[in-house]
Protein backbone atom coordinates (compact mmCIF):
# COMPACT_ATOMS: atom_id res chain seq x y z
CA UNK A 1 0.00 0.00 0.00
CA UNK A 2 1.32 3.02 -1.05
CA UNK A 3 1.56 6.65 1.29
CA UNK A 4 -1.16 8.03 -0.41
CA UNK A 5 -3.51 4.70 -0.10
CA UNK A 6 -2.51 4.80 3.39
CA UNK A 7 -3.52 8.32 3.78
CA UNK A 8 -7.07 8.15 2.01
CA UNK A 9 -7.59 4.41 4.10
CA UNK A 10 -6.90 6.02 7.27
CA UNK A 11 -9.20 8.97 6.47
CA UNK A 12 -12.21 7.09 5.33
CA UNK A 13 -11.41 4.87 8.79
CA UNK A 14 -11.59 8.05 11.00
CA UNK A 15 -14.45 9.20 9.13
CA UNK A 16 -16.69 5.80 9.68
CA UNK A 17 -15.25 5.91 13.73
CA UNK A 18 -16.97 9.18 13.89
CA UNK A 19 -13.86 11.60 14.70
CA UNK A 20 -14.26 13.97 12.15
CA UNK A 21 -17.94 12.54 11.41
CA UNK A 22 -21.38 12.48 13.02
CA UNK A 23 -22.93 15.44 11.56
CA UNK A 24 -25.18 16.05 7.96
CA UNK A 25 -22.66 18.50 6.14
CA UNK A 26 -24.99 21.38 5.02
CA UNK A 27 -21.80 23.49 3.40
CA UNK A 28 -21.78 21.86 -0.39
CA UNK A 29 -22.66 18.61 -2.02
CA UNK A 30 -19.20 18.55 -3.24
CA UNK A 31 -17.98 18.79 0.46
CA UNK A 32 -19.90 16.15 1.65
CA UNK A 33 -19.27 13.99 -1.47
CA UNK A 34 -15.60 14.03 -0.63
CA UNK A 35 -15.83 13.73 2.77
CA UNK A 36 -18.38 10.65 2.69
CA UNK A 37 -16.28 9.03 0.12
CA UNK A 38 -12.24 9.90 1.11
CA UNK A 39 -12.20 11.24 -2.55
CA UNK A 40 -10.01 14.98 -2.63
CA UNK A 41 -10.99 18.08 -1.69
CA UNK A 42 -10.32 20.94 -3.99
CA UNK A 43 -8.12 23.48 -1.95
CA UNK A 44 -7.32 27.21 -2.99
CA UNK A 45 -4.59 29.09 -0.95
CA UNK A 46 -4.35 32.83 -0.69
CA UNK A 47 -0.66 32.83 -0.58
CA UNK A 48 2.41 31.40 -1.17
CA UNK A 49 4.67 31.98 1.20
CA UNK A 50 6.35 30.19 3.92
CA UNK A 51 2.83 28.83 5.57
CA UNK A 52 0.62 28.80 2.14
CA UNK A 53 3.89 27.10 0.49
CA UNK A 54 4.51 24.07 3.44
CA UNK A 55 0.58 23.20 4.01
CA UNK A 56 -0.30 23.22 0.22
CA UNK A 57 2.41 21.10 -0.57
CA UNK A 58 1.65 18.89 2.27
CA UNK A 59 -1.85 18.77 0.22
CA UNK A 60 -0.87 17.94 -2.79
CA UNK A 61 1.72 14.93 -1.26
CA UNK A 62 -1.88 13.53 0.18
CA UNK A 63 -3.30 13.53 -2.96
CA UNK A 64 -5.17 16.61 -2.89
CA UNK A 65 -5.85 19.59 -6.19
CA UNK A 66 -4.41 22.60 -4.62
CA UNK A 67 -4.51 26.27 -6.27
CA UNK A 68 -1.61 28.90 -5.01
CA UNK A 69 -2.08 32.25 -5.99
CA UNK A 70 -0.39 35.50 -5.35
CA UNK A 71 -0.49 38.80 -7.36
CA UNK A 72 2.01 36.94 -9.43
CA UNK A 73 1.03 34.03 -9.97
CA UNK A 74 4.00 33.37 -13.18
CA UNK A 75 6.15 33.53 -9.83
CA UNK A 76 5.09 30.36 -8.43
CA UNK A 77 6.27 28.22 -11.77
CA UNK A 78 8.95 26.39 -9.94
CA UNK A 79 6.37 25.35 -6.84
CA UNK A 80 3.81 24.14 -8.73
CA UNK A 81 6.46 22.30 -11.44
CA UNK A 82 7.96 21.07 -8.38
CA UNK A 83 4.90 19.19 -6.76
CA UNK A 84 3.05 18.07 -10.01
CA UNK A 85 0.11 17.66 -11.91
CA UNK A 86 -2.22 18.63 -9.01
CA UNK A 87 -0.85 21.69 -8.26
CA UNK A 88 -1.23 24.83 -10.06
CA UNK A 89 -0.77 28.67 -9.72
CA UNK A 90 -3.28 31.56 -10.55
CA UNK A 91 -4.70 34.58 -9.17
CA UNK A 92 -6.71 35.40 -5.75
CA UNK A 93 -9.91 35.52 -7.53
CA UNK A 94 -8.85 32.28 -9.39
CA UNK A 95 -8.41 30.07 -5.96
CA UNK A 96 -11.32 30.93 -4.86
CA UNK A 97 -13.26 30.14 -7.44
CA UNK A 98 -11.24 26.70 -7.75
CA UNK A 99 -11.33 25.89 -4.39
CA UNK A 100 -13.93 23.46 -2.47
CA UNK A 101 -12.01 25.03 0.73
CA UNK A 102 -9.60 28.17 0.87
CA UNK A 103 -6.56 28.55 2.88
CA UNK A 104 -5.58 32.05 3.72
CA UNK A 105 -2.14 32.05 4.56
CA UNK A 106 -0.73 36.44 4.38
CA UNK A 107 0.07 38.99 7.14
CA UNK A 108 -2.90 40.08 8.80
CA UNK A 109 -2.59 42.96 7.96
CA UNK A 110 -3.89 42.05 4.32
CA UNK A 111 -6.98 40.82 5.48
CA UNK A 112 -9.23 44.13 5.02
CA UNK A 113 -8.24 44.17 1.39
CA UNK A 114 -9.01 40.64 0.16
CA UNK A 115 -12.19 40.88 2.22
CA UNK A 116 -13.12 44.23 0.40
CA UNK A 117 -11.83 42.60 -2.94
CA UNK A 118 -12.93 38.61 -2.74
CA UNK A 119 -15.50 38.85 0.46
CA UNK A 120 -18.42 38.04 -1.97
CA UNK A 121 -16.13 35.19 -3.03
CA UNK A 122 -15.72 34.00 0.06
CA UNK A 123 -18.91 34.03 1.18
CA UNK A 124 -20.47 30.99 2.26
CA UNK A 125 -16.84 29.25 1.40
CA UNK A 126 -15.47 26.70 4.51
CA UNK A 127 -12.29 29.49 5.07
CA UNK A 128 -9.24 28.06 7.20
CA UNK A 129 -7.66 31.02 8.68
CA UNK A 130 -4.00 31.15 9.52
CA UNK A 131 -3.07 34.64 9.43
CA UNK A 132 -1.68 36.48 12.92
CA UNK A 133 -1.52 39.64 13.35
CA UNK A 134 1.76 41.92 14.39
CA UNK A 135 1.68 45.40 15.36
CA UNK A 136 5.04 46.10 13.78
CA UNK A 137 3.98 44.33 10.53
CA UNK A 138 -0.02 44.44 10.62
CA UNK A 139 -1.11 48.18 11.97
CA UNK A 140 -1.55 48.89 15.76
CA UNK A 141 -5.23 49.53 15.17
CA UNK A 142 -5.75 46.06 13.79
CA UNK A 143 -3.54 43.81 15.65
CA UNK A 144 -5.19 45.70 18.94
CA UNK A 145 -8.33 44.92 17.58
CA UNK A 146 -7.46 41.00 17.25
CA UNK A 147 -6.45 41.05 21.18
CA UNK A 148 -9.76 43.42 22.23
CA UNK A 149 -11.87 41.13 20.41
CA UNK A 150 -10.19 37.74 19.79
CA UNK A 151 -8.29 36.97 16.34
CA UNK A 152 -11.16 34.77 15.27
CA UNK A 153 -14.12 36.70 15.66
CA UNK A 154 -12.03 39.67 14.11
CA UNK A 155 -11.40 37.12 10.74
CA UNK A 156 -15.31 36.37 10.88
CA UNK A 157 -16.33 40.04 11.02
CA UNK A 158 -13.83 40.36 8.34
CA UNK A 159 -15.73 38.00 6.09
CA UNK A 160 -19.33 37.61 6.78
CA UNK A 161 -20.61 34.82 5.39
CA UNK A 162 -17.75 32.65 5.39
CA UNK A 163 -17.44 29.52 7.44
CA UNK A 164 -13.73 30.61 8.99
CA UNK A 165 -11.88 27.89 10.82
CA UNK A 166 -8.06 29.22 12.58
CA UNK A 167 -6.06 26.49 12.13
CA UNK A 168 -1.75 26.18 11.37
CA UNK A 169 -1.33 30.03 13.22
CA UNK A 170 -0.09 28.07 16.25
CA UNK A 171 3.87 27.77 15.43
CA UNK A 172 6.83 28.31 12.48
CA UNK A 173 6.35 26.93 9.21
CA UNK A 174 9.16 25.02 10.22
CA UNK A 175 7.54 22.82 12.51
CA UNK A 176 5.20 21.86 9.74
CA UNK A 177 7.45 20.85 7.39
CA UNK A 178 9.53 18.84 10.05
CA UNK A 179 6.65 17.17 11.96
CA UNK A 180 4.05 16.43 9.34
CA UNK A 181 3.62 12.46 9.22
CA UNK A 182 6.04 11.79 11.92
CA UNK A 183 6.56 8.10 12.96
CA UNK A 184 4.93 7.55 16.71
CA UNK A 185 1.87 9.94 18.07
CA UNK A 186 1.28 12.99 15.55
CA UNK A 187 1.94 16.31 16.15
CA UNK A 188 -1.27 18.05 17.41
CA UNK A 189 -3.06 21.24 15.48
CA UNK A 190 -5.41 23.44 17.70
CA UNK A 191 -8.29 24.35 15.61
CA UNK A 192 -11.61 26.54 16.27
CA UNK A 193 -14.57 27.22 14.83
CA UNK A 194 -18.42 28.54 15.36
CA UNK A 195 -19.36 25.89 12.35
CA UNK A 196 -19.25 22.48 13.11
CA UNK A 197 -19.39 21.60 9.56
CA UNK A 198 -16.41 23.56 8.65
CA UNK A 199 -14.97 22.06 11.31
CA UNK A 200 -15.49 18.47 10.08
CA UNK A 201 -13.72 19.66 6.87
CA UNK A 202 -10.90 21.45 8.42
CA UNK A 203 -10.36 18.72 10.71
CA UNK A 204 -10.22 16.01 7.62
CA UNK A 205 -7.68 18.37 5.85
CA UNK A 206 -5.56 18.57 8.70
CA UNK A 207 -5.58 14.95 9.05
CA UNK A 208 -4.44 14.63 5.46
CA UNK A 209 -1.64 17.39 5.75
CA UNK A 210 -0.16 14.73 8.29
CA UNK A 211 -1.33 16.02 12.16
CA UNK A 212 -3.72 15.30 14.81
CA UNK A 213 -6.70 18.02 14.74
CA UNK A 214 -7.59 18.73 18.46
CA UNK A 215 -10.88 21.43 18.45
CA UNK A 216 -10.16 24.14 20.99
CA UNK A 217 -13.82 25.28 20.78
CA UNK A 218 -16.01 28.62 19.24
CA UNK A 219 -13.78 30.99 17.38
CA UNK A 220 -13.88 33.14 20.81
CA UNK A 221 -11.42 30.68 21.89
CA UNK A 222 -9.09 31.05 18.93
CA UNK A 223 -7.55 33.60 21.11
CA UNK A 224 -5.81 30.49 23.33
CA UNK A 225 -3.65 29.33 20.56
CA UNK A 226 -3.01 32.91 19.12
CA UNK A 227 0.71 34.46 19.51
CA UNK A 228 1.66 34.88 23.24
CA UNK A 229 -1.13 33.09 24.29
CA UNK A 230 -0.86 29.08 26.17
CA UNK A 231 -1.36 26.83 23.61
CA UNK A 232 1.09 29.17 20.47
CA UNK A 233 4.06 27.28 19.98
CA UNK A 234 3.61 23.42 21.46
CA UNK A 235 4.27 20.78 19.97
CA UNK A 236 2.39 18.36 21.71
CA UNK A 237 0.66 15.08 21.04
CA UNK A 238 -3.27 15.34 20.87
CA UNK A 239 -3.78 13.60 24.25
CA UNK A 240 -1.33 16.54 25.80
CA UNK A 241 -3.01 19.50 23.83
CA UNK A 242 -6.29 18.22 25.20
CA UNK A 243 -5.06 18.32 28.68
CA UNK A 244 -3.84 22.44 28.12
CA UNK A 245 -7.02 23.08 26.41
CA UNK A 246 -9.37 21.44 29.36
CA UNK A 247 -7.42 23.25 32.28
CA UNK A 248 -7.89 26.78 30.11
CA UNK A 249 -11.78 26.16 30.21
């Protein structure tokens, strides 16, 4: 059996078990198709940098169709080439229009554009968030705003309509590359939504990018895993993460 079967097996088992499962998706038919059958997900990714680069390509290596884009897209020849047939490069307005799920992965401090440009686009999209947000880098006004009012609910006030789920915002892009599909107990991802659907979906994706998903709770508690909070930076087993989460409550 090769990675990949292995990969798709072990989803579809965790899927029948009821770990990701147990609820009727209401997002899209093609969602729940995919889900219900282990068959891909289509994946667009606003950006291609360190985070959008690592996760997508951890995508693609599971057997997923994943869409980078930047404001360049001729740029990201040599990913794409790199990774194969099911990855491919375009514009912002492109991936989202490509993808089942998109991936925002740019300084926060970008956000108030896209959603002004693509919030439409996004609208009623499953939208995994893994933007943070830096004073020096992002604006005072905003990155204040993320701490007054919690990083998630910010992103979903951002883009009404949008089924946001924070998930990969909790450590370097480093850590993702090194730890995806490690041998022994996987490497655990704190992830939070209001949606449980989206939820399901981001939890399957982050199962196929090679980690355990561990739900935090409502996108108010986001904030715990956001930078210089308890749960940024671990990298802990899903049992452990668990335990942090629980004695937060």
């Amino acid at each position: 059996m090769s990675n990949l079967d292995r990969a798709c097996f072990d989803r579809r088992s965790l899927l029948r078990a009821g770990l990701f499962g147990g609820t009727a998706l209401a997002i899209s038919a093609i969602s729940r198709n995919a889900l219900a059958e282990g068959t891909p997900l289509k994946i667009g990714i606003i950006g291609a940098g360190h985070i959008g680069s690592t996760i997508g390509s951890l995508w693609v290596q599971s057997g997923q169709p994943v869409m980078f884009s930047s404001r360049h897209p001729d740029d990201l020849k040599p990913l794409v080439d790199a990774l194969g047939s099911l990855a491919q490069a375009g514009t912002v307005a492109e991936a989202i229009d490509f993808g089942d799920v998109v991936f925002i992965a740019v300084p926060y401090g970008a956000y108030p554009q896209i959603a002004t440009d693509f919030g439409s686009k996004l609208s009623g999209k499953v939208v995994i968030d893994a933007g943070n947000a830096v004073a020096a880098r992002d604006g005072t006004d905003l990155t204040a705003e993320t701490k007054a009012e919690g990083i998630g609910l910010t992103s979903a006030k951002l883009f009404p309509g949008a089924h946001i789920v924070r998930a990969f915002n909790s450590m370097s892009y480093k850590y993702f590359a090194s730890e995806a599909n490690r041998a022994g107990d996987r490497m655990a991802i704190p992830i939070a939504g209001d949606d449980k659907d989206a939820l399901n979906i981001a939890s399957t994706l982050v199962h196929d990018a090679g980690f355990d998903p561990v739900i935090i709770g409502s996108l108010a508690r986001a904030k715990d895993f956001s930078q210089g909070n308890p749960l940024y930076g671990l990298q802990l087993t899903a049992a452990e993460m668990r335990q942090r989460a629980d004695a937060l409550k």
